[in-house]
N, C-alpha and C. Protein backbone atom coordinates (compact mmCIF):
# COMPACT_ATOMS: atom_id res chain seq x y z
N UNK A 1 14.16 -18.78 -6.73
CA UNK A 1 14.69 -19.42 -7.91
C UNK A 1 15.41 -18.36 -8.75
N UNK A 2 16.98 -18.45 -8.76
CA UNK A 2 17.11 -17.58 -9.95
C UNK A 2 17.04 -17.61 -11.57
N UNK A 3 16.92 -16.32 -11.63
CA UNK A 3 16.90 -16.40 -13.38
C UNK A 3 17.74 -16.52 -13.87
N UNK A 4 18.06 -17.48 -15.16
CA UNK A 4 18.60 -18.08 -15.89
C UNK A 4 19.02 -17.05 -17.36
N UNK A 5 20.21 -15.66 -17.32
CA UNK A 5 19.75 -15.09 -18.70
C UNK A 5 19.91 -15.62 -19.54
N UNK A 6 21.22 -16.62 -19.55
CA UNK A 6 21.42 -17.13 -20.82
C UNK A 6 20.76 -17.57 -21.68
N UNK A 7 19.71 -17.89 -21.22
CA UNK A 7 18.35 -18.45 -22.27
C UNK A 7 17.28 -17.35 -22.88
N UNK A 8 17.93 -15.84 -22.83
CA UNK A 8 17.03 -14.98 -23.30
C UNK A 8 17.62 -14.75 -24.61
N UNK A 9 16.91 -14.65 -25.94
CA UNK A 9 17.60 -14.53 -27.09
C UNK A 9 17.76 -13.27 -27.19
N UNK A 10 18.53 -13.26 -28.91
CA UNK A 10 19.04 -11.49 -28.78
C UNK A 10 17.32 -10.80 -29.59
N UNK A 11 16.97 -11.51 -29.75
CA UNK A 11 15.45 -10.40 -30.33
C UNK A 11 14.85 -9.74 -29.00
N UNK A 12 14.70 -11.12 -27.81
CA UNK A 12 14.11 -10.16 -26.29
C UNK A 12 14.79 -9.37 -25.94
N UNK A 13 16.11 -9.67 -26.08
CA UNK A 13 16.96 -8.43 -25.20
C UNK A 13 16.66 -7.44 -25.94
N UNK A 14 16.57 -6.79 -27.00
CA UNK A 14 16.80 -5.98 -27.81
C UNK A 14 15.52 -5.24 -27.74
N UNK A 15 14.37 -6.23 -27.55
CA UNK A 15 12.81 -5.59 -27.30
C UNK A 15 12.99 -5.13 -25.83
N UNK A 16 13.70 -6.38 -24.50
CA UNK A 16 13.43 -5.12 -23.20
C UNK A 16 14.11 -3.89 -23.72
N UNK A 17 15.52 -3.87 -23.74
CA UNK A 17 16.22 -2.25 -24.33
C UNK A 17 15.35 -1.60 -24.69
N UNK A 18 14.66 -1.92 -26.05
CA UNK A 18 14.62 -0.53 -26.87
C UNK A 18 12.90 -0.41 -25.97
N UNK A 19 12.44 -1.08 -24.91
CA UNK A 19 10.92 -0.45 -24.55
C UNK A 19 11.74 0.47 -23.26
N UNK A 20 12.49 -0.34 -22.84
CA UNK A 20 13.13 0.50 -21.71
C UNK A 20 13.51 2.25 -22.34
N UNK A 21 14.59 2.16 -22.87
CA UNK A 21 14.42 3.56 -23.81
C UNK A 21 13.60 4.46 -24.22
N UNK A 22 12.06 3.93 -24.79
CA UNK A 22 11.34 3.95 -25.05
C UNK A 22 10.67 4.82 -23.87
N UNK A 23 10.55 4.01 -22.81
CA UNK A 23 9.67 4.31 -21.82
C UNK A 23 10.62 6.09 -21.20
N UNK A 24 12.02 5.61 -21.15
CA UNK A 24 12.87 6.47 -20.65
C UNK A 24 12.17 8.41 -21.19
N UNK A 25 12.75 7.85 -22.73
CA UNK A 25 12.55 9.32 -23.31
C UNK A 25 10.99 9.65 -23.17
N UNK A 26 10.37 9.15 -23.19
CA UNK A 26 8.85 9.59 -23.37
C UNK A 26 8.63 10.51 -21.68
N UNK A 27 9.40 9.89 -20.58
CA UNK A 27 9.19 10.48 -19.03
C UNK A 27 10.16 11.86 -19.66
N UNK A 28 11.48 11.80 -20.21
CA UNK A 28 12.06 13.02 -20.28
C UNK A 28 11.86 13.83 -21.16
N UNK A 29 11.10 13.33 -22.20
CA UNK A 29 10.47 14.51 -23.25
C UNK A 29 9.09 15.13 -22.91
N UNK A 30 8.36 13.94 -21.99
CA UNK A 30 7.71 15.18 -20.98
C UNK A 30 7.69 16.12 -20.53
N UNK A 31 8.75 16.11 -19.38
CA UNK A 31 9.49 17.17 -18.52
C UNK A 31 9.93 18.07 -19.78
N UNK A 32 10.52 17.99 -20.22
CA UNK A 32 11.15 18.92 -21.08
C UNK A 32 10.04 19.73 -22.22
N UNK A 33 9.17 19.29 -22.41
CA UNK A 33 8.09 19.98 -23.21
C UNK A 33 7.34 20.97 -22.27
N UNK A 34 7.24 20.35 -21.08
CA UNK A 34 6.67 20.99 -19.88
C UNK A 34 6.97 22.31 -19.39
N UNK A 35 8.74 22.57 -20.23
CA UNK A 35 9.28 23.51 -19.67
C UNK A 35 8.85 25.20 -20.88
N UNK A 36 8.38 24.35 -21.37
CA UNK A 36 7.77 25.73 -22.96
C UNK A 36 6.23 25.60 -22.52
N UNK A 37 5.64 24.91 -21.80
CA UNK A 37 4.10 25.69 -21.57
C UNK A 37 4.03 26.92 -20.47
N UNK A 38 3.17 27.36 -20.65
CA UNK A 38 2.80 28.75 -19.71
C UNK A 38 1.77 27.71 -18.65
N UNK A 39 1.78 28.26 -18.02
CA UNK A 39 0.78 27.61 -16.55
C UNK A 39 -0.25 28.50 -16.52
N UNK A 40 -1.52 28.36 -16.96
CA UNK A 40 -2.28 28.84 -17.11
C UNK A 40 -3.37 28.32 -15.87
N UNK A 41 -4.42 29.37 -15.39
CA UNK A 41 -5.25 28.51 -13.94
C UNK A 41 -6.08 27.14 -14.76
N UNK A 42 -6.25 27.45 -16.15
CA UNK A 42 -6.35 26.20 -16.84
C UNK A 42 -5.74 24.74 -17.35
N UNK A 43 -5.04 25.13 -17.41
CA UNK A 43 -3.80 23.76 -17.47
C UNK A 43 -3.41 23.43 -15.85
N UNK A 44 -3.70 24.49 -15.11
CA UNK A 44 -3.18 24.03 -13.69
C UNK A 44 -4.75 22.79 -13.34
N UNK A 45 -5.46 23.52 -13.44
CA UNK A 45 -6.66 22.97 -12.94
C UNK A 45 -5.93 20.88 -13.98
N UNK A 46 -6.21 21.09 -15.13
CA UNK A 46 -6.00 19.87 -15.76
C UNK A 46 -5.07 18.88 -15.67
N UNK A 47 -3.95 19.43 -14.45
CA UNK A 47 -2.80 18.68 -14.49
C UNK A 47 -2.72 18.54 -12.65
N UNK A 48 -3.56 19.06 -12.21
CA UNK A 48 -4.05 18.40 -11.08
C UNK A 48 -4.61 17.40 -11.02
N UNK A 49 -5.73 17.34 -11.86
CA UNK A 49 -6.73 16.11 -12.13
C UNK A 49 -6.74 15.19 -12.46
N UNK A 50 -5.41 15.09 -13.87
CA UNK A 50 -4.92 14.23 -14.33
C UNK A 50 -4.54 13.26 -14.15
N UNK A 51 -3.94 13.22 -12.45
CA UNK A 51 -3.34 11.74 -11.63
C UNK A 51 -4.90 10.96 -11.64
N UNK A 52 -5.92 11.77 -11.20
CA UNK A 52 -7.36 11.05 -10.49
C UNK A 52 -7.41 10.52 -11.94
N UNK A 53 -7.60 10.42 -13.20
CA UNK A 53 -7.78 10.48 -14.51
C UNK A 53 -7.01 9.19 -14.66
N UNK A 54 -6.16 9.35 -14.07
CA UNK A 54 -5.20 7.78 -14.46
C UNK A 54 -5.67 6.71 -13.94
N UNK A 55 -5.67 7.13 -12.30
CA UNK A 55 -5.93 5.97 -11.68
C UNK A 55 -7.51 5.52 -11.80
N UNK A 56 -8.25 6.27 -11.93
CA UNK A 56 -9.73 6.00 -12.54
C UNK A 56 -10.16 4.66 -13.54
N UNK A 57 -9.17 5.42 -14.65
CA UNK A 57 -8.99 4.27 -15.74
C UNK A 57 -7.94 2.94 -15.45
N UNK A 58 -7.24 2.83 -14.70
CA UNK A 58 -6.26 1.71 -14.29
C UNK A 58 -7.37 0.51 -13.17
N UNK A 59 -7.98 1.61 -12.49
CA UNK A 59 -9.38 0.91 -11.55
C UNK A 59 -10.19 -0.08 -12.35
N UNK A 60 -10.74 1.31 -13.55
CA UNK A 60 -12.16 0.22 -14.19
C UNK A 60 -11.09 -0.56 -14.86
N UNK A 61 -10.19 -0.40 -15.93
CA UNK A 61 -9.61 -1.60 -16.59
C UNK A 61 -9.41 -3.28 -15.61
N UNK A 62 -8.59 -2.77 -14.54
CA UNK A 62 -8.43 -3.98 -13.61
C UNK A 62 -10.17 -4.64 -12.93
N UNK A 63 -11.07 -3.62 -13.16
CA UNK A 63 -12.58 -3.97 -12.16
C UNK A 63 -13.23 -5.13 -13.67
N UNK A 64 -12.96 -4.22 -14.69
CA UNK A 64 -13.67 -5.33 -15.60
C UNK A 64 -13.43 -6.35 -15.72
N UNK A 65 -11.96 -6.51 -16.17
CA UNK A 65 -11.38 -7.58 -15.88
C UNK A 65 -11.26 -8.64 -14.94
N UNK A 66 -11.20 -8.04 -13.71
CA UNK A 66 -11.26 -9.09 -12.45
C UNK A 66 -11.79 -9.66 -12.26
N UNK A 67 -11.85 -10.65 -11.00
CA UNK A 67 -12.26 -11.48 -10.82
C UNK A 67 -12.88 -11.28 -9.16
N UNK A 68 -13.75 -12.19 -8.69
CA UNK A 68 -14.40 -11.84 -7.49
C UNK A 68 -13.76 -11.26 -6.13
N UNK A 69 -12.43 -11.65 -6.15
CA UNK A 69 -11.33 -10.88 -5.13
C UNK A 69 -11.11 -9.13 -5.31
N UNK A 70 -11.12 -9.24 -6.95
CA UNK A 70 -11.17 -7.91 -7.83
C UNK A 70 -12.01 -6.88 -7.24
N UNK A 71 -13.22 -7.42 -7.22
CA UNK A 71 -14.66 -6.79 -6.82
C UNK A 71 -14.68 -6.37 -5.56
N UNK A 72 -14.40 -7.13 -4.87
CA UNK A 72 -14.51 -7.32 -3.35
C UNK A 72 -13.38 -6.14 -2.74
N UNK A 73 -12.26 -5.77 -2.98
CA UNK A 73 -11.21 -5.41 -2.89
C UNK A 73 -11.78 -4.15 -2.89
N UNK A 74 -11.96 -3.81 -4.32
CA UNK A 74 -12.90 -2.41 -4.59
C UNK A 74 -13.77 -2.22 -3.79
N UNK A 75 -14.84 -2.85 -3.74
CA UNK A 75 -15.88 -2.63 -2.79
C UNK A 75 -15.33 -2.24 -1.59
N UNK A 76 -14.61 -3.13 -1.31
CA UNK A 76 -13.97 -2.68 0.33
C UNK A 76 -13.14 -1.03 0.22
N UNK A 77 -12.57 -1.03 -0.88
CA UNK A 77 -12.05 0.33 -0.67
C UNK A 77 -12.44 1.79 -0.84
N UNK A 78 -14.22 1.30 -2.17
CA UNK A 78 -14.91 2.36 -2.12
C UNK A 78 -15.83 2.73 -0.57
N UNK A 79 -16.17 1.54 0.20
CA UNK A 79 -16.95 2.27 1.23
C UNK A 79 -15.74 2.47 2.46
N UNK A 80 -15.13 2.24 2.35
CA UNK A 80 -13.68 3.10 3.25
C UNK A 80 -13.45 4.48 3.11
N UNK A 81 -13.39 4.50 1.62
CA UNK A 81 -12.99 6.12 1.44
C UNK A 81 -14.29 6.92 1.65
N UNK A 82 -15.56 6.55 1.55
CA UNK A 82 -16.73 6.91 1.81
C UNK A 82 -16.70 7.13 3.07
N UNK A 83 -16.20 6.60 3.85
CA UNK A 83 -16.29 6.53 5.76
C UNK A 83 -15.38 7.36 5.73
N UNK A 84 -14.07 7.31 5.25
CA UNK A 84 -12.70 7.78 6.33
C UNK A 84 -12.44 8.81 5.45
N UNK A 85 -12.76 8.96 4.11
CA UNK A 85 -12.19 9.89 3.67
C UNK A 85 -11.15 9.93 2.95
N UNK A 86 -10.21 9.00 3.59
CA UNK A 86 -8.67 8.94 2.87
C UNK A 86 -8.34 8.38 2.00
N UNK A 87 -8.43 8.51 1.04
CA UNK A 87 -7.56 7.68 -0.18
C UNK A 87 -6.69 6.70 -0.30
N UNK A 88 -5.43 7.05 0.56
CA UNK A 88 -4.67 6.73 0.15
C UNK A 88 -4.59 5.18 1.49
N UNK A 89 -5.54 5.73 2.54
CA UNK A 89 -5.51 4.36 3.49
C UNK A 89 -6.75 3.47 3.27
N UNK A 90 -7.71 3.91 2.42
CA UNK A 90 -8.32 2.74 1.19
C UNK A 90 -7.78 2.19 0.53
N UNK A 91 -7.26 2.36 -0.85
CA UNK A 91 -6.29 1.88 -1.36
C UNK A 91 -5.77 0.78 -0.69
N UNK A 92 -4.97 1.20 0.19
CA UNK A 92 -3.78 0.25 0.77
C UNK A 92 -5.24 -0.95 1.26
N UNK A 93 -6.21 -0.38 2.34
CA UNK A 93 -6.55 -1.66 2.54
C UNK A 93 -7.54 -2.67 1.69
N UNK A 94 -7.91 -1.49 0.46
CA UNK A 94 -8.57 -2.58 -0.15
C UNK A 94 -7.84 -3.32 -0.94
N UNK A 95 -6.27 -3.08 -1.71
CA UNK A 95 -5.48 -4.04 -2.00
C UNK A 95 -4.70 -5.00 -1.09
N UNK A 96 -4.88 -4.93 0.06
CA UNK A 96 -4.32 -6.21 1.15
C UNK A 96 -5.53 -6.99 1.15
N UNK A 97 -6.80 -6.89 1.05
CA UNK A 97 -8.05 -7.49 1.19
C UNK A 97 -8.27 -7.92 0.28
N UNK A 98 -7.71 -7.86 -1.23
CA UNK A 98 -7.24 -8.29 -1.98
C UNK A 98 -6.61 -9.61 -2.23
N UNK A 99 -5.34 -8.76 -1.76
CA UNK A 99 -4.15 -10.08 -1.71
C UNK A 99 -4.42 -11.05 -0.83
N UNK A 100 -4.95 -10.59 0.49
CA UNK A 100 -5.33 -12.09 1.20
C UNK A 100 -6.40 -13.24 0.82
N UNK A 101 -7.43 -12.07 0.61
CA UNK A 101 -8.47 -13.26 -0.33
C UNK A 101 -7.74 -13.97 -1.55
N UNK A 102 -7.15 -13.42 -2.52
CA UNK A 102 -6.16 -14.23 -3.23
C UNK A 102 -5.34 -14.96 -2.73
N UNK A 103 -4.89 -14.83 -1.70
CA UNK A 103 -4.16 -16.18 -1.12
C UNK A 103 -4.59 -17.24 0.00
N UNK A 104 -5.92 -16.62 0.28
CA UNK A 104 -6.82 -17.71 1.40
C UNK A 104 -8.16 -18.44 0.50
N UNK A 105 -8.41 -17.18 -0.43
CA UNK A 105 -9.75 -18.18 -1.17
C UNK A 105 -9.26 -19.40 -2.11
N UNK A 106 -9.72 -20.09 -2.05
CA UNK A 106 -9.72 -20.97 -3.35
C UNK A 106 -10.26 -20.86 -4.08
């Protein structure tokens, strides 16, 4: 189905823009602040960790929230990475185990 813009007023447009922008400078005033710190084995250590730090909190936010597919998904992907080790091929299968129970359970 396509989208229809003409029916977006000028207040939304103006809110996607200015979050888009928004979002823009905040990634490039990152980088660019990044370029005046010293790399210390301390800040290295903290900016390694920091990804695990994200996705940690993106996990429990979505685990509280969810719903029994939610749970299940997780579950499946914490005793995966417990077995295999890998992260990143947990992940993947506990969000397809996911999506299928979301689209086979009722």
């Amino acid at each position: 189905m396509p989208i229809d813009f003409s029916d977006i007023g000028s207040a939304a447009l103006i809110a996607i823009v200015g979050m888009a922008a928004a979002t823009y400078l905040t990634r490039i005033t990152g980088f660019w602040l990044m370029g005046y710190v010293n790399i210390t084995p301390a800040v290295e250590r903290f900016l390694r960790h920091m990804a695990g730090g994200v996705l940690v909190a993106i996990v429990v936010a979505a685990a509280v929230n969810g719903d029994a597919t939610t749970w299940l998904g997780l579950g499946i992907t914490v005793v995966i990475m417990l077995l295999a080790k890998r992260p990143l091929t947990a992940i993947l299968i506990g969000v397809g185990v996911a999506a299928l129970l979301r689209h086979f359970w009722p």
